[in-house]
C-alpha atoms as a PDB file:
ATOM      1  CA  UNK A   1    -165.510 145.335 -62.601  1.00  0.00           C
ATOM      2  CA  UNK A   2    -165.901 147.190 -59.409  1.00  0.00           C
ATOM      3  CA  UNK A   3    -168.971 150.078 -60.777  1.00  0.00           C
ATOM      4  CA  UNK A   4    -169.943 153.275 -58.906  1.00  0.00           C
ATOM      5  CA  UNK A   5    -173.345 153.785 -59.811  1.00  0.00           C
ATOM      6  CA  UNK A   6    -174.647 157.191 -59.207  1.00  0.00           C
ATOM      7  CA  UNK A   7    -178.784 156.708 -59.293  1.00  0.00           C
ATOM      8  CA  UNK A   8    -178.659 153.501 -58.320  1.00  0.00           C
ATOM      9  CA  UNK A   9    -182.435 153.932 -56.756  1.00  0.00           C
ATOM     10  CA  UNK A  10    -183.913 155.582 -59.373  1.00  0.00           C
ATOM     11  CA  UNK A  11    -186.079 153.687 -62.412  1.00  0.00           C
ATOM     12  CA  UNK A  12    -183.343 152.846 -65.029  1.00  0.00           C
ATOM     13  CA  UNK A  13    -180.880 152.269 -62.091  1.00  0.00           C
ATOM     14  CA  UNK A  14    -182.710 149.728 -60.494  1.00  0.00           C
ATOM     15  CA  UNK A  15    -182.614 147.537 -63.539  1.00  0.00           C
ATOM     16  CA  UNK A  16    -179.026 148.540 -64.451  1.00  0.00           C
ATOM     17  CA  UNK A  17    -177.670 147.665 -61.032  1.00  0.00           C
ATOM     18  CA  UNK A  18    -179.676 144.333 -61.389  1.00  0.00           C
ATOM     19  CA  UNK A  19    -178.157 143.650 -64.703  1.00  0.00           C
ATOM     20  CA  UNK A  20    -174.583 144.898 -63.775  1.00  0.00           C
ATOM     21  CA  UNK A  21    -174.402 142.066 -60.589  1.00  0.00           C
ATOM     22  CA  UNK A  22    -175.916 138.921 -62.883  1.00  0.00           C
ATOM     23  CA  UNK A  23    -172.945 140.030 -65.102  1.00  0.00           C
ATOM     24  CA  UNK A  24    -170.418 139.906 -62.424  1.00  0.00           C
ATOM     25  CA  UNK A  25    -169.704 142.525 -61.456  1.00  0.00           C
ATOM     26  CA  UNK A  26    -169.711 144.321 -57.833  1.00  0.00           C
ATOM     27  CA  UNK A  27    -171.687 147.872 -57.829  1.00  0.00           C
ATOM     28  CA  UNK A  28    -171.544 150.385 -55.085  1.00  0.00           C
ATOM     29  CA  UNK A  29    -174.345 152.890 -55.229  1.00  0.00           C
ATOM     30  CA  UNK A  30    -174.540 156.218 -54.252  1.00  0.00           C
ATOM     31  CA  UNK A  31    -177.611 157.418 -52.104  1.00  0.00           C
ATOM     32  CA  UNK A  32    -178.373 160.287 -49.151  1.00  0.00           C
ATOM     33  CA  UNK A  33    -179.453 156.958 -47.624  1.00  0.00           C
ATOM     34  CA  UNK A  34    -177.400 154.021 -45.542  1.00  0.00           C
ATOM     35  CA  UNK A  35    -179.767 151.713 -46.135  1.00  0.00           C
ATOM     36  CA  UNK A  36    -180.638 152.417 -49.762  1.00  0.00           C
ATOM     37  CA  UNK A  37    -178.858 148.886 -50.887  1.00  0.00           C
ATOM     38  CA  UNK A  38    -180.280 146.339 -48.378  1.00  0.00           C
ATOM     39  CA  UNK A  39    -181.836 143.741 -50.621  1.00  0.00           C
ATOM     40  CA  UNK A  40    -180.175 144.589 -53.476  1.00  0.00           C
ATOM     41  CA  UNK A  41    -177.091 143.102 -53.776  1.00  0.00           C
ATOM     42  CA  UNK A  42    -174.982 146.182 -53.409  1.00  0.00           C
ATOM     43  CA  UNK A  43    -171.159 145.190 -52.498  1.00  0.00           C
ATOM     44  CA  UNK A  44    -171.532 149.492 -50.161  1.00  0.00           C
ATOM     45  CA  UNK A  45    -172.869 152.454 -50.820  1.00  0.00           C
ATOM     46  CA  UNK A  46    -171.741 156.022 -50.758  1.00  0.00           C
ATOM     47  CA  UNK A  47    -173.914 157.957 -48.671  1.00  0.00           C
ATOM     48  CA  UNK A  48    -173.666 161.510 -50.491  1.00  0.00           C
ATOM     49  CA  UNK A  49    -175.322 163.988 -52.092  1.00  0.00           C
ATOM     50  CA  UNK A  50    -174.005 164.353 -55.828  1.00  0.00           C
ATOM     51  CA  UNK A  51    -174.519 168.014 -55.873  1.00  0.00           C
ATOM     52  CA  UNK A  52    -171.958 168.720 -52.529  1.00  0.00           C
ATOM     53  CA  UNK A  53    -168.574 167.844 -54.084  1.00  0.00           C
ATOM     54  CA  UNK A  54    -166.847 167.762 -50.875  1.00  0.00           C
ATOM     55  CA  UNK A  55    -169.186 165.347 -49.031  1.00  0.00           C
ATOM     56  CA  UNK A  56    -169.063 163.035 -51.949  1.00  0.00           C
ATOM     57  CA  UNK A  57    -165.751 162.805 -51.829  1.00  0.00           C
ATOM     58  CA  UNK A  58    -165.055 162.436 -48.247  1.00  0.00           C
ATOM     59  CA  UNK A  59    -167.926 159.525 -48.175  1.00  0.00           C
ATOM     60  CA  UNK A  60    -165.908 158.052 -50.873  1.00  0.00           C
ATOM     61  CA  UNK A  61    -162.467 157.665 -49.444  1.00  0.00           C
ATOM     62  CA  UNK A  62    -161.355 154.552 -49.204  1.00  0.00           C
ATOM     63  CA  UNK A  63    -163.025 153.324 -51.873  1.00  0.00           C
ATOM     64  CA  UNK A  64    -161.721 151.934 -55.073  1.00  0.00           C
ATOM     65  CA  UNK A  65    -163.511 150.929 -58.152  1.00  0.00           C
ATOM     66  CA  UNK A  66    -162.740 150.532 -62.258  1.00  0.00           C
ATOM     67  CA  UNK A  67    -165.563 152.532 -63.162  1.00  0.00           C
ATOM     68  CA  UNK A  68    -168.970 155.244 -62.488  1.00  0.00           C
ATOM     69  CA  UNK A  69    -171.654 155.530 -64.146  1.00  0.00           C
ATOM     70  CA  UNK A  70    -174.047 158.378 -64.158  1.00  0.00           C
ATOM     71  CA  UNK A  71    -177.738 158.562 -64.423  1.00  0.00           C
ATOM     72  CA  UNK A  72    -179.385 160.777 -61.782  1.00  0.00           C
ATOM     73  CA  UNK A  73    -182.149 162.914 -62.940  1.00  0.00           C
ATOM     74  CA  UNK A  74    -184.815 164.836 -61.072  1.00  0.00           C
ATOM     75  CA  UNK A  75    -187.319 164.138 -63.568  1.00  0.00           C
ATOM     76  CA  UNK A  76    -190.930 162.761 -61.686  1.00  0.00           C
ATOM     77  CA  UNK A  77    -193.210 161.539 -64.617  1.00  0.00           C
ATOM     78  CA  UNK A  78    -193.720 163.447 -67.988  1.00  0.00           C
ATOM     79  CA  UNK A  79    -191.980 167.171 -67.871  1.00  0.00           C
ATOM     80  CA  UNK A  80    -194.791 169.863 -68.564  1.00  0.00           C
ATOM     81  CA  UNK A  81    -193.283 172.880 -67.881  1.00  0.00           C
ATOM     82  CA  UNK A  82    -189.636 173.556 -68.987  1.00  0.00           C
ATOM     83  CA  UNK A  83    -188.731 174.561 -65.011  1.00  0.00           C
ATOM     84  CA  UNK A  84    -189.555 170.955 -64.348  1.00  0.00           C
ATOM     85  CA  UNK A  85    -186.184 170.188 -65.748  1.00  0.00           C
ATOM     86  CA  UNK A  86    -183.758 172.338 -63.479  1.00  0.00           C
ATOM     87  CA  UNK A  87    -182.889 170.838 -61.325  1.00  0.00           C
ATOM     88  CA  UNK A  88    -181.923 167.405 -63.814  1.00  0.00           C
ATOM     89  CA  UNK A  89    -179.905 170.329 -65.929  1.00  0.00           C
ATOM     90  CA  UNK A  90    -178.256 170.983 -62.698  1.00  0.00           C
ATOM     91  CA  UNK A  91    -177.131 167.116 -62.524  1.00  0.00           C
ATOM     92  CA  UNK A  92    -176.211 166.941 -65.966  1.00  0.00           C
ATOM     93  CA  UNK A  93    -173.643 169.463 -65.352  1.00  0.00           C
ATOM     94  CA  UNK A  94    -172.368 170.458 -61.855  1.00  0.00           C
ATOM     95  CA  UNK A  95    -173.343 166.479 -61.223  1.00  0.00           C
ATOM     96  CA  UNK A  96    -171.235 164.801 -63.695  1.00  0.00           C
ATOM     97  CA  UNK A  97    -168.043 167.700 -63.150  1.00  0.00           C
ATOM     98  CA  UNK A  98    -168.066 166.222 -59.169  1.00  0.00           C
ATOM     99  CA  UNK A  99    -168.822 162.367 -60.118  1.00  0.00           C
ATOM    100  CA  UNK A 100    -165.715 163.419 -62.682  1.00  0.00           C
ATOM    101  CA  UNK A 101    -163.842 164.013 -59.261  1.00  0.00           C
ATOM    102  CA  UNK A 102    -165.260 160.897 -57.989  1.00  0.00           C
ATOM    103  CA  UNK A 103    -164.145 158.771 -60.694  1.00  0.00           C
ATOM    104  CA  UNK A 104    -160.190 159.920 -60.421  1.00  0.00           C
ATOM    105  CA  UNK A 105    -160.548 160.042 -55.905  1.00  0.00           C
ATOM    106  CA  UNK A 106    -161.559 156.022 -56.323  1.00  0.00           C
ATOM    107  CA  UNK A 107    -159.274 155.669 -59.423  1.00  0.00           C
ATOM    108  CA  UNK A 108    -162.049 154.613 -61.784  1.00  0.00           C
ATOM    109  CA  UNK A 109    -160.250 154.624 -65.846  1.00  0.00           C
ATOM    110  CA  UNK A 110    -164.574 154.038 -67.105  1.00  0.00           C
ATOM    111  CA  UNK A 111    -167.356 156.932 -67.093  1.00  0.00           C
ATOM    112  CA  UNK A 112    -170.857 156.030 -68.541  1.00  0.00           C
ATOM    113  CA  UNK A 113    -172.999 158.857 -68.549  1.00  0.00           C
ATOM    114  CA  UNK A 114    -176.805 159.539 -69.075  1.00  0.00           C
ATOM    115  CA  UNK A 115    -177.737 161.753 -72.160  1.00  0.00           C
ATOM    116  CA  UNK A 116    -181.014 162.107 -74.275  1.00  0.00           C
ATOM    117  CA  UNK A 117    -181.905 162.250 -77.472  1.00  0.00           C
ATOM    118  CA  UNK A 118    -183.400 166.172 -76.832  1.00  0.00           C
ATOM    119  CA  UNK A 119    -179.717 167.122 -77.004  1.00  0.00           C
ATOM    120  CA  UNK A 120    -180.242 166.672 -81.036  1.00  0.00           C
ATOM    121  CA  UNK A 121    -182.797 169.734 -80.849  1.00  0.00           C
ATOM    122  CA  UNK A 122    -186.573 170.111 -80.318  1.00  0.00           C
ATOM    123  CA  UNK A 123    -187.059 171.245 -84.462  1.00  0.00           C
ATOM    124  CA  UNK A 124    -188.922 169.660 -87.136  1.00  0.00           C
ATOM    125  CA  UNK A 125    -187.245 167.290 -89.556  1.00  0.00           C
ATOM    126  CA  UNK A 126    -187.511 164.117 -92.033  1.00  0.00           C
ATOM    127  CA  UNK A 127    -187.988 161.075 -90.536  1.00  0.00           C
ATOM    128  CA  UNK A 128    -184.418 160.155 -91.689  1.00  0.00           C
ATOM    129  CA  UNK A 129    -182.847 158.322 -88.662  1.00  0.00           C
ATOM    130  CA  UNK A 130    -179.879 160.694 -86.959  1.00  0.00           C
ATOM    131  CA  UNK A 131    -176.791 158.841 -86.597  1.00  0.00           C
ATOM    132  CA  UNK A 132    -173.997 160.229 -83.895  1.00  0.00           C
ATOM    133  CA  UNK A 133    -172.173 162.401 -86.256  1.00  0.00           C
ATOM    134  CA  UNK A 134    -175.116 164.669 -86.562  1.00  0.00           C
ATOM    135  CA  UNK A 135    -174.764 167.879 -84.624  1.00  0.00           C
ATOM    136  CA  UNK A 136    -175.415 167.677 -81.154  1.00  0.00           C
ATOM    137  CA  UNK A 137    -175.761 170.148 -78.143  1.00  0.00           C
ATOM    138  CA  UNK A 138    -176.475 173.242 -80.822  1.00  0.00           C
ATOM    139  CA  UNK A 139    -179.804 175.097 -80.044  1.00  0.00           C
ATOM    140  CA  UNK A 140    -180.668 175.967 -83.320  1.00  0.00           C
ATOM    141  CA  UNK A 141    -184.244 177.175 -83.868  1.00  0.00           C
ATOM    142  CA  UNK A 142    -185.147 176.064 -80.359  1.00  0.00           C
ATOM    143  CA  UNK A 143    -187.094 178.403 -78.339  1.00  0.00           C
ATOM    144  CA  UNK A 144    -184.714 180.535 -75.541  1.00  0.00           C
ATOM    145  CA  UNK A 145    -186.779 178.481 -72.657  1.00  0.00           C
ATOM    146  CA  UNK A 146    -185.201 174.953 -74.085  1.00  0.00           C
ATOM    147  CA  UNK A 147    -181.461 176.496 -74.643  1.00  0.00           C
ATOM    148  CA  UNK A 148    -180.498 175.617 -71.095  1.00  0.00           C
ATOM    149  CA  UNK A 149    -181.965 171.580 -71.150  1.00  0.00           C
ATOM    150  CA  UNK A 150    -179.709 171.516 -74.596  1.00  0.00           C
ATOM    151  CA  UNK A 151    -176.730 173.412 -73.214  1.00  0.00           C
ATOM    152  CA  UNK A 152    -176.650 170.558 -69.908  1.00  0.00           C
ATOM    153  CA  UNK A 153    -176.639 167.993 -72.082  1.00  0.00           C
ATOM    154  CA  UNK A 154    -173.979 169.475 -74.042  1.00  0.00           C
ATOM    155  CA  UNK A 155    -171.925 169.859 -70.853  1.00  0.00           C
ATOM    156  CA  UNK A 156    -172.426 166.224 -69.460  1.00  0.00           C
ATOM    157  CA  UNK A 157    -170.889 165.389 -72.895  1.00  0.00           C
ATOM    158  CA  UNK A 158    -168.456 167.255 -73.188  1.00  0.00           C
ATOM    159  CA  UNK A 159    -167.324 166.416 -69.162  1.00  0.00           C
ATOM    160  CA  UNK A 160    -167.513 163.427 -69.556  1.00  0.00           C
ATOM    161  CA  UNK A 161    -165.256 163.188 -72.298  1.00  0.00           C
ATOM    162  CA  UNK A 162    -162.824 166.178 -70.586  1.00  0.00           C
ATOM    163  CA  UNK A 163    -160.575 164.173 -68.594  1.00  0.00           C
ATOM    164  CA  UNK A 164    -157.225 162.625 -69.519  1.00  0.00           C
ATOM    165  CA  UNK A 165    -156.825 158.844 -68.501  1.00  0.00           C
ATOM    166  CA  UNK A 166    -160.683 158.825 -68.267  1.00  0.00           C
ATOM    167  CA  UNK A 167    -162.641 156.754 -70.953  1.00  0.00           C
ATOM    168  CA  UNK A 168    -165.893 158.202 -71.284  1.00  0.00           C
ATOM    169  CA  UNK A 169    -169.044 157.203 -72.906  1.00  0.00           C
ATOM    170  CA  UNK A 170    -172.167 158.868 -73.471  1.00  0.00           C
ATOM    171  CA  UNK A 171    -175.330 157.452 -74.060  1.00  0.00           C
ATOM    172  CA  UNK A 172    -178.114 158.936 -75.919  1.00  0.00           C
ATOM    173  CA  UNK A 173    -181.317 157.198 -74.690  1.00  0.00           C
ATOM    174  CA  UNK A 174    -184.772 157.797 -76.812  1.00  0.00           C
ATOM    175  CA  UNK A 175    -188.076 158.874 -74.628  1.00  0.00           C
ATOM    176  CA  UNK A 176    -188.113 155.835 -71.696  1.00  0.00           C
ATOM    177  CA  UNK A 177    -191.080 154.006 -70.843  1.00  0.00           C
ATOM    178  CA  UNK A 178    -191.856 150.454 -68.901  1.00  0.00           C
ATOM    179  CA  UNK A 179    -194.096 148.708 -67.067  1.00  0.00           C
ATOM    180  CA  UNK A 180    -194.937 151.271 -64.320  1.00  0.00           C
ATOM    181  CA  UNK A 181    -195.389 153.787 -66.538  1.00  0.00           C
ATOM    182  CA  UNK A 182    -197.468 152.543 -68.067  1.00  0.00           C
ATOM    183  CA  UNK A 183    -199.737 151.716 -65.215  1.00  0.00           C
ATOM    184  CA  UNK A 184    -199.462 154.978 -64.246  1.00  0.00           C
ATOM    185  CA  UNK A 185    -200.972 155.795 -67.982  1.00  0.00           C
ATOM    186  CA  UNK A 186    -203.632 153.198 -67.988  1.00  0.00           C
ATOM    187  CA  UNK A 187    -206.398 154.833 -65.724  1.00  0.00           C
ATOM    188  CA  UNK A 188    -205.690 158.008 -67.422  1.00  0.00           C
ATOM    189  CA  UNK A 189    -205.941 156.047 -70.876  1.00  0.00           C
ATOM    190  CA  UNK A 190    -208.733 153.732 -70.060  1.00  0.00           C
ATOM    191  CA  UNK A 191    -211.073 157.328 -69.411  1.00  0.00           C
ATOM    192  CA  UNK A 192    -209.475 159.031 -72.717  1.00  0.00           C
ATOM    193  CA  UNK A 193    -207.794 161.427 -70.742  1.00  0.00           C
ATOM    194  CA  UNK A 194    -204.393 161.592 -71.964  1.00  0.00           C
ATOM    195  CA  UNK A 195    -205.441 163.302 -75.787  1.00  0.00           C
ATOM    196  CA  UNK A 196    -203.124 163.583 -78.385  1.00  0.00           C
ATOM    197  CA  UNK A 197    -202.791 166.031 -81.579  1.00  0.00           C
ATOM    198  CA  UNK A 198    -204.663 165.790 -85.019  1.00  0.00           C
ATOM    199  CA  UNK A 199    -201.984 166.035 -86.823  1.00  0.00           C
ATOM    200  CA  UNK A 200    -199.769 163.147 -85.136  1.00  0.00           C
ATOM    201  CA  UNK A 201    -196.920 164.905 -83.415  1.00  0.00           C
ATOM    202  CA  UNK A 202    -193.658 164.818 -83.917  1.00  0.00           C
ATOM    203  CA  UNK A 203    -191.323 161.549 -84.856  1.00  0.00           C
ATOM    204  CA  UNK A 204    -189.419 160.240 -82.240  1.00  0.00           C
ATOM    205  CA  UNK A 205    -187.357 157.345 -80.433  1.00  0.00           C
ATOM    206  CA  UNK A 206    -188.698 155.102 -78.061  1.00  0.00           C
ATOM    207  CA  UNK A 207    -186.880 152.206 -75.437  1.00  0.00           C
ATOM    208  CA  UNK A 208    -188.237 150.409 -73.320  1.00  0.00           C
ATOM    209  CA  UNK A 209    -186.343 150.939 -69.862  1.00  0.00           C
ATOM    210  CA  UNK A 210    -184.778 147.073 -69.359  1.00  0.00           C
ATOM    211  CA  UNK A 211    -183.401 147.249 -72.920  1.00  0.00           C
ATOM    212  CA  UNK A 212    -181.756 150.466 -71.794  1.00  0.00           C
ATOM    213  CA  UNK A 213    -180.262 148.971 -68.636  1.00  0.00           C
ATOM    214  CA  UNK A 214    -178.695 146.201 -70.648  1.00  0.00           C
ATOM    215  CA  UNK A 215    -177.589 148.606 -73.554  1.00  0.00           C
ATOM    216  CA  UNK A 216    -175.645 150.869 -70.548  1.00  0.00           C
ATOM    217  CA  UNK A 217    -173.933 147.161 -69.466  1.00  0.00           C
ATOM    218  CA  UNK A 218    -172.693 146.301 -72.754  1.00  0.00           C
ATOM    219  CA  UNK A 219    -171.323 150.051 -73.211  1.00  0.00           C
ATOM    220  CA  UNK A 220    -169.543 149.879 -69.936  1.00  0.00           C
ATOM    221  CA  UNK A 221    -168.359 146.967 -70.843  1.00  0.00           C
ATOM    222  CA  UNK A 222    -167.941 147.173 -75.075  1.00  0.00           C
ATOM    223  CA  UNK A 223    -167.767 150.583 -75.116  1.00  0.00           C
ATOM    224  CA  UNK A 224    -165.249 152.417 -77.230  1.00  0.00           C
ATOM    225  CA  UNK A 225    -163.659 155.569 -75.319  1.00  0.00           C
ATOM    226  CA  UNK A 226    -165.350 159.076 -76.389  1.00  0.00           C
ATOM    227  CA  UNK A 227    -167.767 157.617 -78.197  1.00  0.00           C
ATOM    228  CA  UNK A 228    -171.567 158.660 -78.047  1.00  0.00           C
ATOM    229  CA  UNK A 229    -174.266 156.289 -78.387  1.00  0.00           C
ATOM    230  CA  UNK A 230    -178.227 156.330 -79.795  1.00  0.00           C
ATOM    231  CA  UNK A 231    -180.233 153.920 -77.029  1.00  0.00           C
ATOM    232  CA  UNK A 232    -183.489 153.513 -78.711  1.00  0.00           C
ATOM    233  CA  UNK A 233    -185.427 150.752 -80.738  1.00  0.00           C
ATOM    234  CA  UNK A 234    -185.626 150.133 -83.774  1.00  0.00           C
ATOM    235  CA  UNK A 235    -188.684 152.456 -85.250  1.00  0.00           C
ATOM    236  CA  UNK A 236    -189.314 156.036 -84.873  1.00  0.00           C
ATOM    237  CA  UNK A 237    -192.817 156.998 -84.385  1.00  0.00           C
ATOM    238  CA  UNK A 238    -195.101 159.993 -84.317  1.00  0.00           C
ATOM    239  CA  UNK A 239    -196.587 160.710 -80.646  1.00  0.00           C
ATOM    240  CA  UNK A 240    -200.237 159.658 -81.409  1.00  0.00           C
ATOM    241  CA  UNK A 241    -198.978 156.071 -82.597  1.00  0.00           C
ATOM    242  CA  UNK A 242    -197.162 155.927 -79.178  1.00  0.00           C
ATOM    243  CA  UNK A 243    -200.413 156.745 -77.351  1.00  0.00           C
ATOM    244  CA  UNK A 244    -202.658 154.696 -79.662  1.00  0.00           C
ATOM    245  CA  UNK A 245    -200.042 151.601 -78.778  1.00  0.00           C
ATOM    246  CA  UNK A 246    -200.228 152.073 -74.942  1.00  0.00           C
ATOM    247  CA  UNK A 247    -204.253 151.787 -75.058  1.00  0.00           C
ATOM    248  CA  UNK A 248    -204.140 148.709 -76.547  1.00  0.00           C
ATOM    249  CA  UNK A 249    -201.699 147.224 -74.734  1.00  0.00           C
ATOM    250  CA  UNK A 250    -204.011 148.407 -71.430  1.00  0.00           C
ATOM    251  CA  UNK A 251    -207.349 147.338 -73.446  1.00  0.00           C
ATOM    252  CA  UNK A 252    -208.382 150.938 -73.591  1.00  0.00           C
ATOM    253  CA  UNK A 253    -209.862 152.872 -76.204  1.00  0.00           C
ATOM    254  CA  UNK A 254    -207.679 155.218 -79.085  1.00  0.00           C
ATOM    255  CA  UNK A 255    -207.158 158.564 -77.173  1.00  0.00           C
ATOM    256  CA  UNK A 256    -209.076 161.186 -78.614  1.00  0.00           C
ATOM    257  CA  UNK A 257    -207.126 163.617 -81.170  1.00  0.00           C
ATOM    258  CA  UNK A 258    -207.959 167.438 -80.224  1.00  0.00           C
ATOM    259  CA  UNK A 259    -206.806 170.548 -81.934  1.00  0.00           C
ATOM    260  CA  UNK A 260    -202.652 171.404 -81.456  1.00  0.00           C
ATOM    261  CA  UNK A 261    -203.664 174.348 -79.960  1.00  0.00           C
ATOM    262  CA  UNK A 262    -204.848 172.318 -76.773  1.00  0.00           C
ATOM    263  CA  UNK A 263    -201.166 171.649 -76.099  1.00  0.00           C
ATOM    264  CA  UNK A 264    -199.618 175.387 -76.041  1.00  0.00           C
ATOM    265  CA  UNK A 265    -200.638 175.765 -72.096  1.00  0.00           C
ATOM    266  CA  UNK A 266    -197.875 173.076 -71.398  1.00  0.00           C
ATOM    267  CA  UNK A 267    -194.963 174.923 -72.966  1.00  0.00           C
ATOM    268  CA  UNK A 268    -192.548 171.704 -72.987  1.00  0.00           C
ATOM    269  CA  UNK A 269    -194.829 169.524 -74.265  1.00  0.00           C
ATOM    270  CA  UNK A 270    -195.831 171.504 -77.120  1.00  0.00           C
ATOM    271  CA  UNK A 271    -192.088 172.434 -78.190  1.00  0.00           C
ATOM    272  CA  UNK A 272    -191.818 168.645 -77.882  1.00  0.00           C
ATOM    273  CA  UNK A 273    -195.020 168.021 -80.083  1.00  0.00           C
ATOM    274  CA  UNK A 274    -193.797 170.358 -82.590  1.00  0.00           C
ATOM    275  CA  UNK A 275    -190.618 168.530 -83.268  1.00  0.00           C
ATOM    276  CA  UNK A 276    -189.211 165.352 -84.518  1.00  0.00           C
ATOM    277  CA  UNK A 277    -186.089 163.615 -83.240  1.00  0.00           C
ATOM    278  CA  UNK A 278    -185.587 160.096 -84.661  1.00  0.00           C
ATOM    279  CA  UNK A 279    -182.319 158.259 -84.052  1.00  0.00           C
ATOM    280  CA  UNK A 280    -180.757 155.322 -85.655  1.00  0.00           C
ATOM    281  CA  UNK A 281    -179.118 152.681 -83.215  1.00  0.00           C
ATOM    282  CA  UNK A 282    -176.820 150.837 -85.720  1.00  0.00           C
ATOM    283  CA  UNK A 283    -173.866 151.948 -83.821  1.00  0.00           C
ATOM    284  CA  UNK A 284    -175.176 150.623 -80.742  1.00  0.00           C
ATOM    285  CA  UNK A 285    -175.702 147.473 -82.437  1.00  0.00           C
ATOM    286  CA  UNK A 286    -172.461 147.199 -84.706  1.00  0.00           C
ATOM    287  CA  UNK A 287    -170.397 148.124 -81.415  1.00  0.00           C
ATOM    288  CA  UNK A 288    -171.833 147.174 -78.234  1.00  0.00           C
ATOM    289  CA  UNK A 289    -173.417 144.257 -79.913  1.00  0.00           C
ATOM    290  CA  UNK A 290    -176.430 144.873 -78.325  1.00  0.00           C
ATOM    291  CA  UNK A 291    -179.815 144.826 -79.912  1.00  0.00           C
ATOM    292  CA  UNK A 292    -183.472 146.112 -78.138  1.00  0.00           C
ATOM    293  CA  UNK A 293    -185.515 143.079 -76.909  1.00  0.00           C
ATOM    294  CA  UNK A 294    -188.574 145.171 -78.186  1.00  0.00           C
ATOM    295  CA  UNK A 295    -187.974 146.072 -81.927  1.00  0.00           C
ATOM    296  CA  UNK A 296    -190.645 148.287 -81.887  1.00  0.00           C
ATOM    297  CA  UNK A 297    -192.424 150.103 -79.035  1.00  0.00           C
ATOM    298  CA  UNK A 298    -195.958 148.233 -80.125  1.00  0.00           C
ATOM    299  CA  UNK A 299    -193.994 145.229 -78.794  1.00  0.00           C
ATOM    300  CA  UNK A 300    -192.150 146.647 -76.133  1.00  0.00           C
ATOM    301  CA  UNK A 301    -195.728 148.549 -75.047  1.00  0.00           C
ATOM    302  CA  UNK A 302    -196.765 144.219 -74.616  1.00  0.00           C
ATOM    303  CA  UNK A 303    -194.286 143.519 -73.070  1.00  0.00           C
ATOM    304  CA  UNK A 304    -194.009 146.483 -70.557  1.00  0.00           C
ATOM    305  CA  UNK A 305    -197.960 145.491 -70.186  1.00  0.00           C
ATOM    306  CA  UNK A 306    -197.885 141.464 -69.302  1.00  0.00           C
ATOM    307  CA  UNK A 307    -194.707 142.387 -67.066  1.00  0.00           C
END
């Protein structure tokens, strides 16, 4: 296939892009840059800006491809505050509506697009894995400040799935992590300065970022149309096990566990805390037969550390 790949740069697009041309197939990414491809095997690039409809289009004519796939996001490092995710709400939905008129100017019939667990709401719950069926994009108890992150996922959804003669496919990716975040972590974890909660945090799913990559090939390529898909390994776990994990796998010492309370002067984070969101990936597996390479994120914390 000939793939548009909107965040080709960025950290899951690097390995996606990557994956995509060992498979065969012939990406062109999208970038404000010219050169954004050289040494990366890119067959062209559309120099745009996602968020002006009109350039992107006119830097796309000519071009022809079978399918686009979406996964720009703003996001720099762990969100604290919930204006740190504006401008990625922005993408989800006034980004995938013009990538929409992307994929019928270059007469793509594929759309793969970038959604997140979060969509499943920031509440508490069992840790009862949440297939696809469960309700997505509904607010629910969340707090008014996390109403517009849920309602952009929502949208990129629902786009993505809007037009006719369009198959589109959205995939629900757990909390991402990899090798260079977690050197980013390890100074941070190796001084204890990245506590976490007495009382564990919430449950949630985990993937590490090149079993993501390779999960968003096989849906481009396995993928049935308007169908959403759970990314994520294949055990949820509470925050503090996540942050015990990633100091052994740097040889630094458990983070310390402070009072809840520490976390309510970064809004996000504590709304995140607070809730649980495990998902179950057996219809990523049954469908796209794809599995994680890293079963659990102990492993994949290893792996992301020896890589």
């Amino acid at each position: 296939m000939k793939v548009v790949v909107a965040g080709a740069t960025g950290a899951i697009g690097v390995p996606l892009v990557e994956r995509l041309i060992a498979a065969g197939h012939d990406v062109i990414g999208i970038s404000r840059r010219a050169d954004a491809g050289e040494g990366r095997g890119w067959a062209g690039t559309v120099v745009a800006d996602v968020l002006d409809r009109a350039g992107l289009l006119a830097a796309a004519k000519g071009v022809r491809a079978d399918a686009v796939v979406h996964e720009l996001t703003a996001i720099r490092g762990l969100p604290m505050r919930y204006r740190d995710l504006d401008a990625t709400n922005r993408l989800r939905i006034q980004g995938t509506s013009n990538l929409l008129g992307l994929a019928e100017a270059v007469g793509a019939t594929r759309m793969v697009t970038q959604s997140f667990l979060g969509g499943y709401g920031f509440v508490p719950r069992d840790p009862t894995p949440i297939p696809e069926g469960a309700p997505f994009g509904v607010p629910g108890k969340a707090s008014r400040h996390l109403v517009p992150i849920i309602e952009a996922l929502k949208a990129a959804e629902r786009l993505t799935r809007s037009m006719p003669g369009l198959e589109g496919i959205s995939l629900r990716y757990g909390l991402f992590y990899d090798a260079a975040s977690l050197r980013g972590m390890a100074p941070m974890l190796r001084r204890r300065l990245l506590p976490v909660p007495r009382s564990g945090g919430g449950v949630h799913s985990y993937i590490l970022v090149p079993d993501a990559a390779a999960a968003t090939v096989a849906a481009l390529e396995r993928g049935r149309a308007d169908r959403a898909y759970n990314v994520c390994d294949d055990r949820p776990i509470p925050w503090n096990d996540f942050f015990d994990a990633a100091a052994r796998a740097v040889g630094a010492p458990r983070p310390l566990r402070v009072p809840a309370a520490v976390f309510r002067a970064m809004p996000y984070i504590d709304e995140v805390l607070r809730s649980s969101i495990p998902m179950s990936n057996a219809r990523a597996k049954e469908e796209l037969g794809w599995a994680p390479s890293a079963a659990s994120t102990e492993e994949g914390l290893q792996l992301a550390a020896s890589g």
